[in-house]
C-alpha atoms as a PDB file:
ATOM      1  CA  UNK A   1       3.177   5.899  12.655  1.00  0.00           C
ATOM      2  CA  UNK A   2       0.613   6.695   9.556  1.00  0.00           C
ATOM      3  CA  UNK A   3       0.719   4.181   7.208  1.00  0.00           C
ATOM      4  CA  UNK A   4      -0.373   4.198   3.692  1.00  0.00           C
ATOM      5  CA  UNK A   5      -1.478   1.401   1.667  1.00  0.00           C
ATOM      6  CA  UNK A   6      -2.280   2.262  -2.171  1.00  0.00           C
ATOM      7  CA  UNK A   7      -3.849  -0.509  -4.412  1.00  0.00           C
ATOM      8  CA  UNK A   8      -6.213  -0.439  -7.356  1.00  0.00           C
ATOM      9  CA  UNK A   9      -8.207  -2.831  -8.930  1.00  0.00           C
ATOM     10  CA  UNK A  10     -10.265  -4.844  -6.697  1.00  0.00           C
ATOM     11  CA  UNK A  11      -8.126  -4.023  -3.904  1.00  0.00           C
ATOM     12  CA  UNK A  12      -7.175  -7.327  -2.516  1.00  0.00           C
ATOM     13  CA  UNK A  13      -3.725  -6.844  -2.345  1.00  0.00           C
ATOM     14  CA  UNK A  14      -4.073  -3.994  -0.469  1.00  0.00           C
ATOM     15  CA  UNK A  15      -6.895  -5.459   1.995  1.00  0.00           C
ATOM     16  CA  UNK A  16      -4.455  -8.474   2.832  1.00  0.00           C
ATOM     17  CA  UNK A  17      -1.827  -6.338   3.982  1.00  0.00           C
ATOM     18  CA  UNK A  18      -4.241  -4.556   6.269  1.00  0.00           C
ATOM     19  CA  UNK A  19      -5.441  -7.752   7.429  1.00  0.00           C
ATOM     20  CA  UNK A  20      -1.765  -9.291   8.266  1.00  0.00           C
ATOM     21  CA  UNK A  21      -1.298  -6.045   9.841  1.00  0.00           C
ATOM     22  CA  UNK A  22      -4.395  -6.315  11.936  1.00  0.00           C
ATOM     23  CA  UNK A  23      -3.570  -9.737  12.786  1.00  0.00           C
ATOM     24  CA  UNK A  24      -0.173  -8.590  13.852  1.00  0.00           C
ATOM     25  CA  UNK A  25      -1.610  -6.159  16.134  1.00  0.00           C
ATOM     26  CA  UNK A  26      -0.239  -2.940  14.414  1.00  0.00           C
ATOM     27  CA  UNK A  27      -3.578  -0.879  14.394  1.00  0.00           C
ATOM     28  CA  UNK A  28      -4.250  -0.975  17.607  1.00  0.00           C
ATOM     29  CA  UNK A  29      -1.190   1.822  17.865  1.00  0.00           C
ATOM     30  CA  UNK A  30      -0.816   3.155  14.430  1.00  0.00           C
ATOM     31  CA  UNK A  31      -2.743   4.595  11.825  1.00  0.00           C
ATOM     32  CA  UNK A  32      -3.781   2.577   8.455  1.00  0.00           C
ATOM     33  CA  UNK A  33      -4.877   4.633   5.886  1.00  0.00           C
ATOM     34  CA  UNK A  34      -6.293   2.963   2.628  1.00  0.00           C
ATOM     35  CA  UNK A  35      -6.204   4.986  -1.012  1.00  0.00           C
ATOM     36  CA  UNK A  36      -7.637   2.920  -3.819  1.00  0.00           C
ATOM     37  CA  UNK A  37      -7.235   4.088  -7.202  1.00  0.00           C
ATOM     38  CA  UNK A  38     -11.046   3.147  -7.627  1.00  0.00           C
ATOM     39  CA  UNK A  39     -13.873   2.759  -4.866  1.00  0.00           C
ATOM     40  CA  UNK A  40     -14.472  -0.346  -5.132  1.00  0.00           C
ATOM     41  CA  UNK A  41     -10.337  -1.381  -4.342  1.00  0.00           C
ATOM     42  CA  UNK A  42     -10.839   1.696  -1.443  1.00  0.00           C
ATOM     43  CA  UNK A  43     -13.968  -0.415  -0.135  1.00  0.00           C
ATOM     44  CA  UNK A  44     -12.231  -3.718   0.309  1.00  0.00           C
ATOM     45  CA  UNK A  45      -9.733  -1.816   2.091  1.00  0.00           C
ATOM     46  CA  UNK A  46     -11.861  -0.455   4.220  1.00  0.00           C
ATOM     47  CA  UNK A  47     -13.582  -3.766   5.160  1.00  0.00           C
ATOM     48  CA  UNK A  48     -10.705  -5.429   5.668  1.00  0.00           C
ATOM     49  CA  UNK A  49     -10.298  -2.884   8.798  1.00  0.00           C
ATOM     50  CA  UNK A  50      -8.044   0.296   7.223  1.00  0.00           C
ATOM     51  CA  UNK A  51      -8.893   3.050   9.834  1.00  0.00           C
ATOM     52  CA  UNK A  52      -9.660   5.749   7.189  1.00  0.00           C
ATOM     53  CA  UNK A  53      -9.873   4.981   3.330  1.00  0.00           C
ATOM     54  CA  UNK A  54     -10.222   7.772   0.908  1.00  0.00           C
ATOM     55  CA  UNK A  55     -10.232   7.369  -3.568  1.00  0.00           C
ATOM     56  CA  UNK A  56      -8.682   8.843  -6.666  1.00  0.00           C
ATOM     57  CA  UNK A  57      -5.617  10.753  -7.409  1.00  0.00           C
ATOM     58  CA  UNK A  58      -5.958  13.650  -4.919  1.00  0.00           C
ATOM     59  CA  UNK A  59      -5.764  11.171  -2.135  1.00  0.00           C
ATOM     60  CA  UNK A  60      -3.023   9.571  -3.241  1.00  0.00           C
ATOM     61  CA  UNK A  61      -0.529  12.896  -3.478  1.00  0.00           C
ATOM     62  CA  UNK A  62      -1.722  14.385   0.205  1.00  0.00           C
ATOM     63  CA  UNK A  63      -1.970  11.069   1.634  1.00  0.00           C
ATOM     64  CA  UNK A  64       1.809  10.061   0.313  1.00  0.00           C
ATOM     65  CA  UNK A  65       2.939  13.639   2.242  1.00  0.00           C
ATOM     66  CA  UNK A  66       1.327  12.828   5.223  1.00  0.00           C
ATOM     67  CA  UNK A  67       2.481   8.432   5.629  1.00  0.00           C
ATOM     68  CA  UNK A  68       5.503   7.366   7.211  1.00  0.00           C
ATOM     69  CA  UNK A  69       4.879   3.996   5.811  1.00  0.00           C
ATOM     70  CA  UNK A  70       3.839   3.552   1.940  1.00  0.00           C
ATOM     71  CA  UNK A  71       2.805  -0.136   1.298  1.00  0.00           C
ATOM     72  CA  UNK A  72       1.510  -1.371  -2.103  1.00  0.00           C
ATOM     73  CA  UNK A  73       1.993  -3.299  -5.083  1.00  0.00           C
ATOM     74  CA  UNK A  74       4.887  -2.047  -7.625  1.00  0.00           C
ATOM     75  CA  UNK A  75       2.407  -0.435 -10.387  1.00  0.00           C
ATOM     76  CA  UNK A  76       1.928   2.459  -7.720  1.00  0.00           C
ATOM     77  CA  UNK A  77       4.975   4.101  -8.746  1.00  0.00           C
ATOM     78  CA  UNK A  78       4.622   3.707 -12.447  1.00  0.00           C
ATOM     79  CA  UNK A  79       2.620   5.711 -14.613  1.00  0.00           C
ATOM     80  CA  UNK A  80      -0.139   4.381 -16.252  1.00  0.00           C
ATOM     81  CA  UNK A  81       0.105   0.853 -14.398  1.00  0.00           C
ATOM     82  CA  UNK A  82      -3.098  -1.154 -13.259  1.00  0.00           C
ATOM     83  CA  UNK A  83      -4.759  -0.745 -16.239  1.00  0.00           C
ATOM     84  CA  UNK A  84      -3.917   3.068 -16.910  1.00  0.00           C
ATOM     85  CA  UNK A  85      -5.719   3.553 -13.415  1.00  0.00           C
ATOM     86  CA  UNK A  86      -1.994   4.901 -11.488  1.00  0.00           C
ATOM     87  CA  UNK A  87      -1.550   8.606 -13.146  1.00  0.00           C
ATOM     88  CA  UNK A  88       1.285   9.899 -13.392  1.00  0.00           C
ATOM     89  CA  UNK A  89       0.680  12.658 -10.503  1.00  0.00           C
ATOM     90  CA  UNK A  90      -0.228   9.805  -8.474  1.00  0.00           C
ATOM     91  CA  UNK A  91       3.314   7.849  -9.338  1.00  0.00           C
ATOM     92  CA  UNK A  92       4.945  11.333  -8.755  1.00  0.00           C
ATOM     93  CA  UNK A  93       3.799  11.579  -5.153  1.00  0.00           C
ATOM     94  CA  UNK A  94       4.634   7.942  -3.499  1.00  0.00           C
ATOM     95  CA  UNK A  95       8.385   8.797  -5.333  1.00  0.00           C
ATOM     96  CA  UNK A  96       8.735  11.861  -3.797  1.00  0.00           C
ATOM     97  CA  UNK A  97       7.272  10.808  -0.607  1.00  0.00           C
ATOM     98  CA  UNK A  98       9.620  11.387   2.775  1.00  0.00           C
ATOM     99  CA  UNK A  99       8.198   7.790   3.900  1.00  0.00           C
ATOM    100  CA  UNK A 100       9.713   4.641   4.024  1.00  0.00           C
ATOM    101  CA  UNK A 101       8.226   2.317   0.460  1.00  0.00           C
ATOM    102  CA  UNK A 102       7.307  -1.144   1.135  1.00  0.00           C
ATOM    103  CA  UNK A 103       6.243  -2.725  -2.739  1.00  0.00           C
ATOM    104  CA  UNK A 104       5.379  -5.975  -3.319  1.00  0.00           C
ATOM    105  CA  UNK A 105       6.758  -7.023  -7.085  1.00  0.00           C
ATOM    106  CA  UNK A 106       4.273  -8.286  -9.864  1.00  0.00           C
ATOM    107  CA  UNK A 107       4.592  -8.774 -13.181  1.00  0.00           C
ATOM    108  CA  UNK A 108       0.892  -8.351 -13.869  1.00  0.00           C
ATOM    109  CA  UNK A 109       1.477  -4.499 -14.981  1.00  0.00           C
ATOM    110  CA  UNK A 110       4.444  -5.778 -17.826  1.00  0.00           C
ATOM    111  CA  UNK A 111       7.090  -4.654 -15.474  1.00  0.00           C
ATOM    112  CA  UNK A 112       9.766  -7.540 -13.912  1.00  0.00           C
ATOM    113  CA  UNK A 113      11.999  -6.642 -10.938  1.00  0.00           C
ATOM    114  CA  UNK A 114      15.142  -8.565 -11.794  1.00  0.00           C
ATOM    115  CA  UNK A 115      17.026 -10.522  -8.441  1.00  0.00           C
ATOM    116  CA  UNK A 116      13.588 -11.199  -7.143  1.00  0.00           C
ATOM    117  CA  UNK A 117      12.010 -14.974  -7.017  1.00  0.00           C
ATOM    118  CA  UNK A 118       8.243 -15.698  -7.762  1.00  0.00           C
ATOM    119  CA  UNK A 119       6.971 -16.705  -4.907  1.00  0.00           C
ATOM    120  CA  UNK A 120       3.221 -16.671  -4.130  1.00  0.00           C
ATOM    121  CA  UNK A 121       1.017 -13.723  -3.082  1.00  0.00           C
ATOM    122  CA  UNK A 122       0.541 -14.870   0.621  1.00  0.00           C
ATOM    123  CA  UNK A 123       4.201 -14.850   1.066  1.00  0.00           C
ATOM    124  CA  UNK A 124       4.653 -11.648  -0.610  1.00  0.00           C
ATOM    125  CA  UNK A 125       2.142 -10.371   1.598  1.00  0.00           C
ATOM    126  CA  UNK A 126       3.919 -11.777   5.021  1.00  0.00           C
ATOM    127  CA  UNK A 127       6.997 -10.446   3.801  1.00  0.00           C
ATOM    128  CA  UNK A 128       5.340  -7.015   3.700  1.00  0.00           C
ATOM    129  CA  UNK A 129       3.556  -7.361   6.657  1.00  0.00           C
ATOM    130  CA  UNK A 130       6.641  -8.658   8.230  1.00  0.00           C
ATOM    131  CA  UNK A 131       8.787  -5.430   7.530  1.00  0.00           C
ATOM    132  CA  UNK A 132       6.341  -2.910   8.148  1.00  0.00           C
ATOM    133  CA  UNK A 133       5.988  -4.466  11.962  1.00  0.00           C
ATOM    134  CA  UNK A 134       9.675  -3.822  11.735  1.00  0.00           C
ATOM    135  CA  UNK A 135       9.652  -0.256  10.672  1.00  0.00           C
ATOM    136  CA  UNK A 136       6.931   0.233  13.031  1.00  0.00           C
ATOM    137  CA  UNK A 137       8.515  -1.041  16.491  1.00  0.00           C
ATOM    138  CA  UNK A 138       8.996   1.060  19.318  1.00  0.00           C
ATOM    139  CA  UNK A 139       6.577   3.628  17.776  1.00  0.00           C
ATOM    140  CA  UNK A 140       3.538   3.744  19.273  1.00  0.00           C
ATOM    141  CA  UNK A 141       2.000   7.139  17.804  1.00  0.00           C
ATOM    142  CA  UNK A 142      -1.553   6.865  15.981  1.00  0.00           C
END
């Protein structure tokens, strides 16, 4: 499986999911593939051990048509979140993607997801990681 993980800002969102993913063994048989909004959020992505990283809006709309998995936080499918760094185009593509959307609510971007609990980043994080191992058993393309 290809999956995509799409964060802006400094990236550490992003880079912990790679990270729990790493530590769960996932990409050693599937493909991560970091977008950041910005370079420096694609960097940390990269060091935290994404397979191939790539920046900006261009990215994010072929990347989002070639992922099975989408993982990121919320503001990825709003326009104008993170700061006004998500564009539209960019919001357009992980909606209209074929792949399966893992987000991790925040209310950091003004936007509340109603029926969901605060709960730390670290357990938002293993919740993600958690269901993308699921989504990701018994395939073992890369």
């Amino acid at each position: 499986m290809r999956i995509l993980i799409i964060d802006g800002q400094s990236g550490r969102l992003g880079a912990q999911i790679i990270e729990g993913l790493r530590k769960a063994g996932i990409a050693d048989n599937h493909a991560i593939v970091a977008v950041g909004t910005n370079s420096l959020a694609t960097s940390g992505m990269l060091g935290a051990g994404a397979h191939q990283g790539a920046t900006g809006e261009n990215a994010v709309v072929v990347q989002c048509r070639k992922a099975d998995v989408i993982a990121g936080p919320i503001g990825i499918t709003l326009a104008d979140a993170m700061l006004g760094e998500v564009t539209p185009q960019m919001a357009a593509a992980v909606g209209q993607s074929d792949a399966v959307r893992v987000f991790l609510p925040s209310d950091r971007c003004d936007t509340f997801v109603v029926g969901t609990i605060p709960l730390p980043r670290k357990q938002l994080v293993d919740a993600a990681v958690s269901k993308i191992v699921e989504l990701c058993e018994g395939s073992s393309d890369k």
